[in-house]
PDB file of N, CA and C in Angstrom:
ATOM      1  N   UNK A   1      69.310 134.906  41.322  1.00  0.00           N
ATOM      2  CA  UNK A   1      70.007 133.776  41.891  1.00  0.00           C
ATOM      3  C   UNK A   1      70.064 132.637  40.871  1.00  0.00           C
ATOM      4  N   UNK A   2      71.171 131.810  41.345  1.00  0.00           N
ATOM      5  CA  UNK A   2      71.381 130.655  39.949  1.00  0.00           C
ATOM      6  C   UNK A   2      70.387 129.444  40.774  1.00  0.00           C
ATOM      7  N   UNK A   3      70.053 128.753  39.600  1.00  0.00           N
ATOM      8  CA  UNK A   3      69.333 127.254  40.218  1.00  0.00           C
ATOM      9  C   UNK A   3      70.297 126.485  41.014  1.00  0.00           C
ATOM     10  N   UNK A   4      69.831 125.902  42.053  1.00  0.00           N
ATOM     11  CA  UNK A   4      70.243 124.597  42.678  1.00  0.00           C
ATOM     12  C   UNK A   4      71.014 124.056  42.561  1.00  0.00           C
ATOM     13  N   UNK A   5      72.414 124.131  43.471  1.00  0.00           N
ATOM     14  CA  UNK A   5      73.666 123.163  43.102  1.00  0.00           C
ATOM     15  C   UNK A   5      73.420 121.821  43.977  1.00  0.00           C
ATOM     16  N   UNK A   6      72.660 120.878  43.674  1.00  0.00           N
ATOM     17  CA  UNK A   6      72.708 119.803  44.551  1.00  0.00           C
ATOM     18  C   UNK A   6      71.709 120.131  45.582  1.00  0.00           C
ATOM     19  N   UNK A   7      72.144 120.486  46.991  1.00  0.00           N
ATOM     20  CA  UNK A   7      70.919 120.787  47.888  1.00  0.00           C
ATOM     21  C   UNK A   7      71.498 121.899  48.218  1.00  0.00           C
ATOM     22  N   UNK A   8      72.677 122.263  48.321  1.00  0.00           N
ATOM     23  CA  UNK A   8      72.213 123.673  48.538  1.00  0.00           C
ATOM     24  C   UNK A   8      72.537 125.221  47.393  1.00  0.00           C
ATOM     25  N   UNK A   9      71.331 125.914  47.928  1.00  0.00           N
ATOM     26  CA  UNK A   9      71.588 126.961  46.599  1.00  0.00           C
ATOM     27  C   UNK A   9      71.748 128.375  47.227  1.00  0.00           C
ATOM     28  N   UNK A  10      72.044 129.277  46.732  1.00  0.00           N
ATOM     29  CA  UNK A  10      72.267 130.183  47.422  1.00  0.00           C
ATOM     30  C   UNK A  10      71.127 131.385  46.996  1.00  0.00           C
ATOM     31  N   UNK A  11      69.953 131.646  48.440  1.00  0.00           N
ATOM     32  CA  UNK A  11      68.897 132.171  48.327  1.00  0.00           C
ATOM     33  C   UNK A  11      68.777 133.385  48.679  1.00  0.00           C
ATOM     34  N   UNK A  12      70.005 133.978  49.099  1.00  0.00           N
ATOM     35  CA  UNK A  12      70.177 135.262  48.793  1.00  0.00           C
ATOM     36  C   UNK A  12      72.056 135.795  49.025  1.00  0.00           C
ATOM     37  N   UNK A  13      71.612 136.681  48.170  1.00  0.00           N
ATOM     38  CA  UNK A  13      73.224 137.749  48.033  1.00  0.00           C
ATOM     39  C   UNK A  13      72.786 139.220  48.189  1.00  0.00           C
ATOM     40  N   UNK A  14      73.985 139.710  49.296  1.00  0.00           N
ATOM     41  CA  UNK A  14      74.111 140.962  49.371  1.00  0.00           C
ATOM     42  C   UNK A  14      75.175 141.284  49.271  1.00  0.00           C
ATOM     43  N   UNK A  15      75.286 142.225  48.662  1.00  0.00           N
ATOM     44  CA  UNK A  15      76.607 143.197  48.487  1.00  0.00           C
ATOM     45  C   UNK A  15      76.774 144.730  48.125  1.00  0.00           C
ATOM     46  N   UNK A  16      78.019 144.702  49.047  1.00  0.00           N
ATOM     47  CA  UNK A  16      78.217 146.216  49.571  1.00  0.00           C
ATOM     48  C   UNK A  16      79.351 146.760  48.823  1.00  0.00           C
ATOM     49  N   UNK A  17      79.690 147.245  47.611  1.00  0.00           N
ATOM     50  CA  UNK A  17      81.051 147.877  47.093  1.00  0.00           C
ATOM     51  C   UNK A  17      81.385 148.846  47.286  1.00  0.00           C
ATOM     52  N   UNK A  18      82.554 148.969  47.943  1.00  0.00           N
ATOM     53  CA  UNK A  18      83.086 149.686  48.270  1.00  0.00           C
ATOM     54  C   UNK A  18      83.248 151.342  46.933  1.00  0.00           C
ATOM     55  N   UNK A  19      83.429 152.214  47.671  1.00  0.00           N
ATOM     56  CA  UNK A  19      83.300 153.484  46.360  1.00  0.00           C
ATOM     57  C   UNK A  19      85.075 153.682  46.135  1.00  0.00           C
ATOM     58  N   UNK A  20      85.093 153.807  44.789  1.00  0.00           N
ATOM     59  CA  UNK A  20      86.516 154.218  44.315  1.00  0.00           C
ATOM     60  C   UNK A  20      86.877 155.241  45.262  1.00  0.00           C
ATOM     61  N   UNK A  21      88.540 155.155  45.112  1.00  0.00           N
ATOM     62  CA  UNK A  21      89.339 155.974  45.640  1.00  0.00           C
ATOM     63  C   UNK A  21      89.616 155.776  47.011  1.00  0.00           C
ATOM     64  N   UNK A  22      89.062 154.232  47.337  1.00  0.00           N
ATOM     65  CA  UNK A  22      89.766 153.408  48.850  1.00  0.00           C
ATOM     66  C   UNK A  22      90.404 152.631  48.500  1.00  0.00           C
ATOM     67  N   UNK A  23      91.634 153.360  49.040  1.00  0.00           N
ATOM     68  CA  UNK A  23      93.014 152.062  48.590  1.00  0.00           C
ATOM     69  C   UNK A  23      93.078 150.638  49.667  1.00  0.00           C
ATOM     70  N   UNK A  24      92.209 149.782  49.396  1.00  0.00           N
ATOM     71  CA  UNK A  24      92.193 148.659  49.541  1.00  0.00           C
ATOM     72  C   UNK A  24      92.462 147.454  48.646  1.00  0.00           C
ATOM     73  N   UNK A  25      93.549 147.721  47.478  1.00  0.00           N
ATOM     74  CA  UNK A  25      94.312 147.118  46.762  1.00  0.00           C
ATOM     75  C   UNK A  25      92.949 146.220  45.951  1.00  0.00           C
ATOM     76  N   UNK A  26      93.015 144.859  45.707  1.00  0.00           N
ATOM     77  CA  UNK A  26      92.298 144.170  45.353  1.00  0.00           C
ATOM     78  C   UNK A  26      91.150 144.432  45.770  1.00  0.00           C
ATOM     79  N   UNK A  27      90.663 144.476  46.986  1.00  0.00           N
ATOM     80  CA  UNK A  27      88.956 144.144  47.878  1.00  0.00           C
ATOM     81  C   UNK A  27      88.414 145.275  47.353  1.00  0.00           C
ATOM     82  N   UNK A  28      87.170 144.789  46.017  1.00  0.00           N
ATOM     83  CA  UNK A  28      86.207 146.190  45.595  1.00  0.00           C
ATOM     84  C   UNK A  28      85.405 145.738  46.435  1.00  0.00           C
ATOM     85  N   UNK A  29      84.542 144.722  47.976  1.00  0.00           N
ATOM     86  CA  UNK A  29      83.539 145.099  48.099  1.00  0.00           C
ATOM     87  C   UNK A  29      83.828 143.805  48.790  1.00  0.00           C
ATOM     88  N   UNK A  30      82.240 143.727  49.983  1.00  0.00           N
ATOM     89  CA  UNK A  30      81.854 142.687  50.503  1.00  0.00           C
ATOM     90  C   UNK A  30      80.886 142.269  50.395  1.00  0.00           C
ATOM     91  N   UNK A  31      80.374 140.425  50.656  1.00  0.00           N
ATOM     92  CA  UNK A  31      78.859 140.076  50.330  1.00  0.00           C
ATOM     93  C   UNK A  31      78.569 139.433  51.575  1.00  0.00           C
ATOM     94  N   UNK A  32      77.195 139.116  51.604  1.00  0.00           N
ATOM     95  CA  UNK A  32      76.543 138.079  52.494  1.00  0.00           C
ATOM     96  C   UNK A  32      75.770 137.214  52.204  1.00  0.00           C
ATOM     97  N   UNK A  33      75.957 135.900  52.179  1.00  0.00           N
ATOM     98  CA  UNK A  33      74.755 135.283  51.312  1.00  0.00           C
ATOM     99  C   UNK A  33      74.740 134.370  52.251  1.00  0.00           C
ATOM    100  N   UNK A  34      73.231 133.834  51.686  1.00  0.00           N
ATOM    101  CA  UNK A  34      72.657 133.007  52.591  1.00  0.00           C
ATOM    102  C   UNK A  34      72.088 131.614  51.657  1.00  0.00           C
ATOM    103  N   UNK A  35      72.543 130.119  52.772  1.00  0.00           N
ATOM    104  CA  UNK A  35      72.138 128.759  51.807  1.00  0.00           C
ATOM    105  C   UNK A  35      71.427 128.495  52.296  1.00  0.00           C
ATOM    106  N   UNK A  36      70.234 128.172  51.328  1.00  0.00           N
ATOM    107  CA  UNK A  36      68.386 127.559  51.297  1.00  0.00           C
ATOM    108  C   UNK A  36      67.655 127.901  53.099  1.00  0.00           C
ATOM    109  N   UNK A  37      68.223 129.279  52.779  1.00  0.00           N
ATOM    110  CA  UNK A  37      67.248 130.471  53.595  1.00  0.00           C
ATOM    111  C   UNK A  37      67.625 129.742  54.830  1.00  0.00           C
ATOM    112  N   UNK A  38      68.240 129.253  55.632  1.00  0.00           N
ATOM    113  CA  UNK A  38      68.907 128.724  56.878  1.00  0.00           C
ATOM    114  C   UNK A  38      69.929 128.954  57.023  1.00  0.00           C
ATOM    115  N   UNK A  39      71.512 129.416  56.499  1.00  0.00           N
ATOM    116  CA  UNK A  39      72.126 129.410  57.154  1.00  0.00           C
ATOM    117  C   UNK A  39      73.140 130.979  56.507  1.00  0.00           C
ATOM    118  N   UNK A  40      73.382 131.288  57.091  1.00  0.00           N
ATOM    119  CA  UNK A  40      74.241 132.839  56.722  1.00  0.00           C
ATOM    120  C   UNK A  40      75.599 133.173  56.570  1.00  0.00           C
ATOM    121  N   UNK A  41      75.887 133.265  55.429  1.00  0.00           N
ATOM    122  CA  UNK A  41      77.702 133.473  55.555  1.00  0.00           C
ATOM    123  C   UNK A  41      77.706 135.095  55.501  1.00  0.00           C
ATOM    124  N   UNK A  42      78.805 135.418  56.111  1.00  0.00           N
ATOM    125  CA  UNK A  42      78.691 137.598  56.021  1.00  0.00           C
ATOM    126  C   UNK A  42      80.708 137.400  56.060  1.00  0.00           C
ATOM    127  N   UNK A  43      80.787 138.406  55.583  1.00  0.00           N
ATOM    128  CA  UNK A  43      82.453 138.565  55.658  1.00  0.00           C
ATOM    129  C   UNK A  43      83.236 138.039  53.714  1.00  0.00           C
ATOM    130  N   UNK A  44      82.414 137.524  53.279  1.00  0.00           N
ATOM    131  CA  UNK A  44      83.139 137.368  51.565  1.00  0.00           C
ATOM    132  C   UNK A  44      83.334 138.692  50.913  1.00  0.00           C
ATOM    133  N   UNK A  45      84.280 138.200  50.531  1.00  0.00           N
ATOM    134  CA  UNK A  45      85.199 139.271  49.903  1.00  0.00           C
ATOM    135  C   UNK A  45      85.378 139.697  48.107  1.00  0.00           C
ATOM    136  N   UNK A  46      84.546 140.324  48.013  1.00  0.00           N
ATOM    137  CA  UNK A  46      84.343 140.684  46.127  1.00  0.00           C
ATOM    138  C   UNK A  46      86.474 141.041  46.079  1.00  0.00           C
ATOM    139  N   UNK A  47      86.866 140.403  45.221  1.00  0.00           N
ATOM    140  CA  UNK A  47      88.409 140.797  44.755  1.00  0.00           C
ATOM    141  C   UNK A  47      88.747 140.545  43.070  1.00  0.00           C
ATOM    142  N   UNK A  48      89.094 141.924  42.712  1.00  0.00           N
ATOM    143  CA  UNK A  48      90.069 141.924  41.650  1.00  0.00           C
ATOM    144  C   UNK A  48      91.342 141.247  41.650  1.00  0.00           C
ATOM    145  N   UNK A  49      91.409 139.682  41.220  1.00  0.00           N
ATOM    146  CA  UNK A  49      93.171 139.394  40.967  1.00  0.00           C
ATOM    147  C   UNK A  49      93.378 139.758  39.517  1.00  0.00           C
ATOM    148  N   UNK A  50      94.719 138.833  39.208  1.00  0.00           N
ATOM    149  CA  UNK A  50      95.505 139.049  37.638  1.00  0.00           C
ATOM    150  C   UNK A  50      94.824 138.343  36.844  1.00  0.00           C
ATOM    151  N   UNK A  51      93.753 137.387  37.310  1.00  0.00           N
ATOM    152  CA  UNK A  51      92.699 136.505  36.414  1.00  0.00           C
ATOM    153  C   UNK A  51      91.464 137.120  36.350  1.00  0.00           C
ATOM    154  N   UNK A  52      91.214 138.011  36.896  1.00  0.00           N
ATOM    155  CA  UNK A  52      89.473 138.494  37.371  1.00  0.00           C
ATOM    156  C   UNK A  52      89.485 138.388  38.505  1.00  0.00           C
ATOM    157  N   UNK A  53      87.911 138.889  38.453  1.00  0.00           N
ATOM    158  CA  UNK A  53      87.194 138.915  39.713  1.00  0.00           C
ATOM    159  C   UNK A  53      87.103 137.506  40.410  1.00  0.00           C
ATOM    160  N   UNK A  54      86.977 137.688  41.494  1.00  0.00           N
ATOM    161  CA  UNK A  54      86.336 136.047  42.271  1.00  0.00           C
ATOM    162  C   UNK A  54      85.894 136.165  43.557  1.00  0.00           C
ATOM    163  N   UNK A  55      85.623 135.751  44.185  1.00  0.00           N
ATOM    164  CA  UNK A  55      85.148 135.481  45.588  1.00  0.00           C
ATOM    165  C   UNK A  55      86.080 135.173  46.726  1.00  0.00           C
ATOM    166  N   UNK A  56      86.602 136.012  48.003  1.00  0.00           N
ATOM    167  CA  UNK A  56      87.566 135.436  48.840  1.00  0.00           C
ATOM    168  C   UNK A  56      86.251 135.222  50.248  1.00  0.00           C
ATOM    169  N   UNK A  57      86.774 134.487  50.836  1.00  0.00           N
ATOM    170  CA  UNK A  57      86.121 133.832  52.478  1.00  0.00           C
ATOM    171  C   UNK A  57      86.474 134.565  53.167  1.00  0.00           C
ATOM    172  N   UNK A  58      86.051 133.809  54.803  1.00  0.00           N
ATOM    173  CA  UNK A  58      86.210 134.901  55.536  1.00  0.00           C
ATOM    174  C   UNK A  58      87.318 134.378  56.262  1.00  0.00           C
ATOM    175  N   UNK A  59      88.163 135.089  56.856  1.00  0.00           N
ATOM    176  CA  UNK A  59      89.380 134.552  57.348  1.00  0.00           C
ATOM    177  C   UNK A  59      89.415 134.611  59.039  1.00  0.00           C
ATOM    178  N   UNK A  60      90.288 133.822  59.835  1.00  0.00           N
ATOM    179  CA  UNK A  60      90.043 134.110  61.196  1.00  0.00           C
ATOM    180  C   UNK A  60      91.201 134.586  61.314  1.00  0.00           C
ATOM    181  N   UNK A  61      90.509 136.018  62.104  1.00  0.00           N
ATOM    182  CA  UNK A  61      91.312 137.251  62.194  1.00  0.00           C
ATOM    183  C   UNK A  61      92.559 136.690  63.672  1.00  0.00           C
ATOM    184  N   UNK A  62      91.942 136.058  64.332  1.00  0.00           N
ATOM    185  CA  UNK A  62      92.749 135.607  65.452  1.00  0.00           C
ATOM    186  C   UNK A  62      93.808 134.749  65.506  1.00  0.00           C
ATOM    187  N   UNK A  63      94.164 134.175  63.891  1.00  0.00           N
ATOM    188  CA  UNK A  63      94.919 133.011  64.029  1.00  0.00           C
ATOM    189  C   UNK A  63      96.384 133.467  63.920  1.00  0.00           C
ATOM    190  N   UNK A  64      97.184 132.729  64.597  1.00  0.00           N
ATOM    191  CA  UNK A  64      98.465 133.183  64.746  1.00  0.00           C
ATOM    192  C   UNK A  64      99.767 132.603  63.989  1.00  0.00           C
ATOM    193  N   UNK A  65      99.434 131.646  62.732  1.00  0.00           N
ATOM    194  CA  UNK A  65     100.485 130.984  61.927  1.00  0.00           C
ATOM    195  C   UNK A  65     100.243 131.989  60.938  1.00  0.00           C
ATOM    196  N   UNK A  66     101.209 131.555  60.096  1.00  0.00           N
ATOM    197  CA  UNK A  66     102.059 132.269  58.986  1.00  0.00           C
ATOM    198  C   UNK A  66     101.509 132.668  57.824  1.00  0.00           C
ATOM    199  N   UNK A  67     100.686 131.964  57.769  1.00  0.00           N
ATOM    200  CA  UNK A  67      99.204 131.929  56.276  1.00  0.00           C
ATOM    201  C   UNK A  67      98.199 132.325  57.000  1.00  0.00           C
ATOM    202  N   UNK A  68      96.864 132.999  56.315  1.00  0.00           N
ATOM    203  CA  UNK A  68      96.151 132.525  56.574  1.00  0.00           C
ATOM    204  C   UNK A  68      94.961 131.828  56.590  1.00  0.00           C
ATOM    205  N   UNK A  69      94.043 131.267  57.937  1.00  0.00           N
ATOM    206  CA  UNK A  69      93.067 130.381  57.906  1.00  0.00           C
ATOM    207  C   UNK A  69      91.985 130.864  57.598  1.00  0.00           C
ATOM    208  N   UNK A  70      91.681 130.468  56.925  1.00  0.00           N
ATOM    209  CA  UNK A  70      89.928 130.086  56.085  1.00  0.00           C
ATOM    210  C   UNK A  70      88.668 129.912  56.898  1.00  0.00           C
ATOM    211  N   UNK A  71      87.782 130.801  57.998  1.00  0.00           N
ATOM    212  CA  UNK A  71      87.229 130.278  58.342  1.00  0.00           C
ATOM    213  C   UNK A  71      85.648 128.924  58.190  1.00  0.00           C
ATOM    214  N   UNK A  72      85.585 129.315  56.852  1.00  0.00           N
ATOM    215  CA  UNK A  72      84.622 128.455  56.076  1.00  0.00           C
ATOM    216  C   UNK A  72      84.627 128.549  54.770  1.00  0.00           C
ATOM    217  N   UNK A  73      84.653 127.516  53.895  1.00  0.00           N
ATOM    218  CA  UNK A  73      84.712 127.530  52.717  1.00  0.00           C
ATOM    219  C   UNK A  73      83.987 126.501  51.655  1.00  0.00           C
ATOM    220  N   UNK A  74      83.682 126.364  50.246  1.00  0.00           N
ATOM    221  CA  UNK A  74      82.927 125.513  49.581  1.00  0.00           C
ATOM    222  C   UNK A  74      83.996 124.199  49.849  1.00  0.00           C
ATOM    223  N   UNK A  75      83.480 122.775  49.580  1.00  0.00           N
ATOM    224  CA  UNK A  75      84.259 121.749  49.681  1.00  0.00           C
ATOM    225  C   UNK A  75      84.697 121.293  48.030  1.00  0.00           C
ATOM    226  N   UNK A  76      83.669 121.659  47.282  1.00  0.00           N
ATOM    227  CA  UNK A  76      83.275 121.072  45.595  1.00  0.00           C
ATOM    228  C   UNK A  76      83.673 122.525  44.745  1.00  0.00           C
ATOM    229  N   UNK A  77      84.294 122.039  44.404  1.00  0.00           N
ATOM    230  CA  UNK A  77      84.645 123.283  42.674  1.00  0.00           C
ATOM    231  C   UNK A  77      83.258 124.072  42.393  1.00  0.00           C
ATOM    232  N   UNK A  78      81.785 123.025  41.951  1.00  0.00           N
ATOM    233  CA  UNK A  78      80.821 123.480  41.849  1.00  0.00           C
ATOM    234  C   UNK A  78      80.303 124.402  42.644  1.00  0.00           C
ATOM    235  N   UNK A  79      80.192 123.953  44.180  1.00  0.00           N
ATOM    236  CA  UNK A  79      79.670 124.652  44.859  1.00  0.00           C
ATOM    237  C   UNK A  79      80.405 126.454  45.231  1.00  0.00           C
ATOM    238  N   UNK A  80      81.909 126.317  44.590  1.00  0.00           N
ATOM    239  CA  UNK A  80      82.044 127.116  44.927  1.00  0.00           C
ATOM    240  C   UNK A  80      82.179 128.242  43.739  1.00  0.00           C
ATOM    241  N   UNK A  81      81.830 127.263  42.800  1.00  0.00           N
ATOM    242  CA  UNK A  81      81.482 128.274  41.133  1.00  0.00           C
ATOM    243  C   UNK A  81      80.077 128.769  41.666  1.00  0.00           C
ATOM    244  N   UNK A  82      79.298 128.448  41.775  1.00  0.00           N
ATOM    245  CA  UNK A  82      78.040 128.265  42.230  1.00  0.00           C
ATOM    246  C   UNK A  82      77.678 129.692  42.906  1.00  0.00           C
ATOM    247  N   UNK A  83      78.681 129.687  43.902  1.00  0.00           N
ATOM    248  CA  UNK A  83      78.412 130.939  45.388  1.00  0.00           C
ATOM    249  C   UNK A  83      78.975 132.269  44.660  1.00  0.00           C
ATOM    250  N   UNK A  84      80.390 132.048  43.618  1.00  0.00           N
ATOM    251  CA  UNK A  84      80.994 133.041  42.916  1.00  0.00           C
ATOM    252  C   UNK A  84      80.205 133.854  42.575  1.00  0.00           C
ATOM    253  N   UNK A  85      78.928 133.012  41.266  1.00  0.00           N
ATOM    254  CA  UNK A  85      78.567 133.652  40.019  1.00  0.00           C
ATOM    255  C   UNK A  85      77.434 134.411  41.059  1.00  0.00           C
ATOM    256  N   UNK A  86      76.633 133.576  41.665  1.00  0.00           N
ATOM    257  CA  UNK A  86      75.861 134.663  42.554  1.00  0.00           C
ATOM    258  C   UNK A  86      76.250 135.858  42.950  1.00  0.00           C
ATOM    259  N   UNK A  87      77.367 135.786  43.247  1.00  0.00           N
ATOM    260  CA  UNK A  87      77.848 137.066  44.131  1.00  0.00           C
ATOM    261  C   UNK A  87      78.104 137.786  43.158  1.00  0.00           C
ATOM    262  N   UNK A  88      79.494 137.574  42.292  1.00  0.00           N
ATOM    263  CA  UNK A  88      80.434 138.613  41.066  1.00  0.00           C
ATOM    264  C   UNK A  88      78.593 139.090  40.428  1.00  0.00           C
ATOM    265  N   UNK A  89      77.216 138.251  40.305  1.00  0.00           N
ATOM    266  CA  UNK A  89      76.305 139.042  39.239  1.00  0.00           C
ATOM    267  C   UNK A  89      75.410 140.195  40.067  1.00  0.00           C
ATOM    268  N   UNK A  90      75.659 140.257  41.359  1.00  0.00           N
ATOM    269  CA  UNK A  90      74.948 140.739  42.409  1.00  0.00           C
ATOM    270  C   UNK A  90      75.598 142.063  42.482  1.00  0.00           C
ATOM    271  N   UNK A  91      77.329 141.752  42.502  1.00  0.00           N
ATOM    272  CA  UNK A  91      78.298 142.836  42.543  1.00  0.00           C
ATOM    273  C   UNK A  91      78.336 143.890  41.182  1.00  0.00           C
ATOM    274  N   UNK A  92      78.421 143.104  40.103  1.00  0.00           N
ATOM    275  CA  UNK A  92      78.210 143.492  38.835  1.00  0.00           C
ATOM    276  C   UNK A  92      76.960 144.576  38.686  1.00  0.00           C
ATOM    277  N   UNK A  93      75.569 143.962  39.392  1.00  0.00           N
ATOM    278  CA  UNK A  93      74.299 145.004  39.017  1.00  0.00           C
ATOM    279  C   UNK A  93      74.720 146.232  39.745  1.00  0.00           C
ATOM    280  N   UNK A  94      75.298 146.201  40.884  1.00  0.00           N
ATOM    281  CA  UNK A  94      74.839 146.975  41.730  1.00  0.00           C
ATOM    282  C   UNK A  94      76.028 148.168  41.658  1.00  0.00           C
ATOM    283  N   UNK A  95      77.010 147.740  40.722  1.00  0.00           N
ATOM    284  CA  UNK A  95      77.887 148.911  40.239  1.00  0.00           C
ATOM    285  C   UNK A  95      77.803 149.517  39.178  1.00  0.00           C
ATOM    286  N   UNK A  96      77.037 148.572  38.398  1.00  0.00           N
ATOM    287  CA  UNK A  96      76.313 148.914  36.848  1.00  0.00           C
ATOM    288  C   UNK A  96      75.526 150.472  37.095  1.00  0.00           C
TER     289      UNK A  96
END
């Protein structure tokens, strides 16, 4: 895990990658991580774009406009470099 972004850090990552040869386009995999052991995000999304890897949220499956909604997300650039590198190095070992 990386040190401390401010107050919160992210005190654990799990992730599940998916095995080649599931055509799920971009999505190699999902994580769950958890900030300063209280609170739990599950549903992030390990994705290959045209820039790299990165981190997608979890989306609400119920919403009925045209895009869609985000159900939770970082507010700060940092925080959400922060949650990335945790995850993409978590994703990285565990396919290594």
């Amino acid at each position: 895990m990386s040190p401390a972004f401010d107050c919160l850090a992210v005190t654990n990552v799990q992730v599940f990658p998916f095995k080649e040869g599931a055509n799920l386009g971009h999505m190699k995999g999902l994580a769950t991580i958890v900030l300063n052991d209280q609170i739990q995000i599950r549903g992030l999304r390990v994705m290959d774009g045209e820039n790299g890897m990165f981190v997608g949220y979890p989306i609400d499956t119920f919403y009925k406009g045209e895009d869609y909604r985000t159900v939770c997300l970082p507010i700060t650039r940092q925080l959400r470099e922060h949650i990335e590198n945790c995850v993409l190095e978590k994703y990285q070992a565990a396919v290594a």
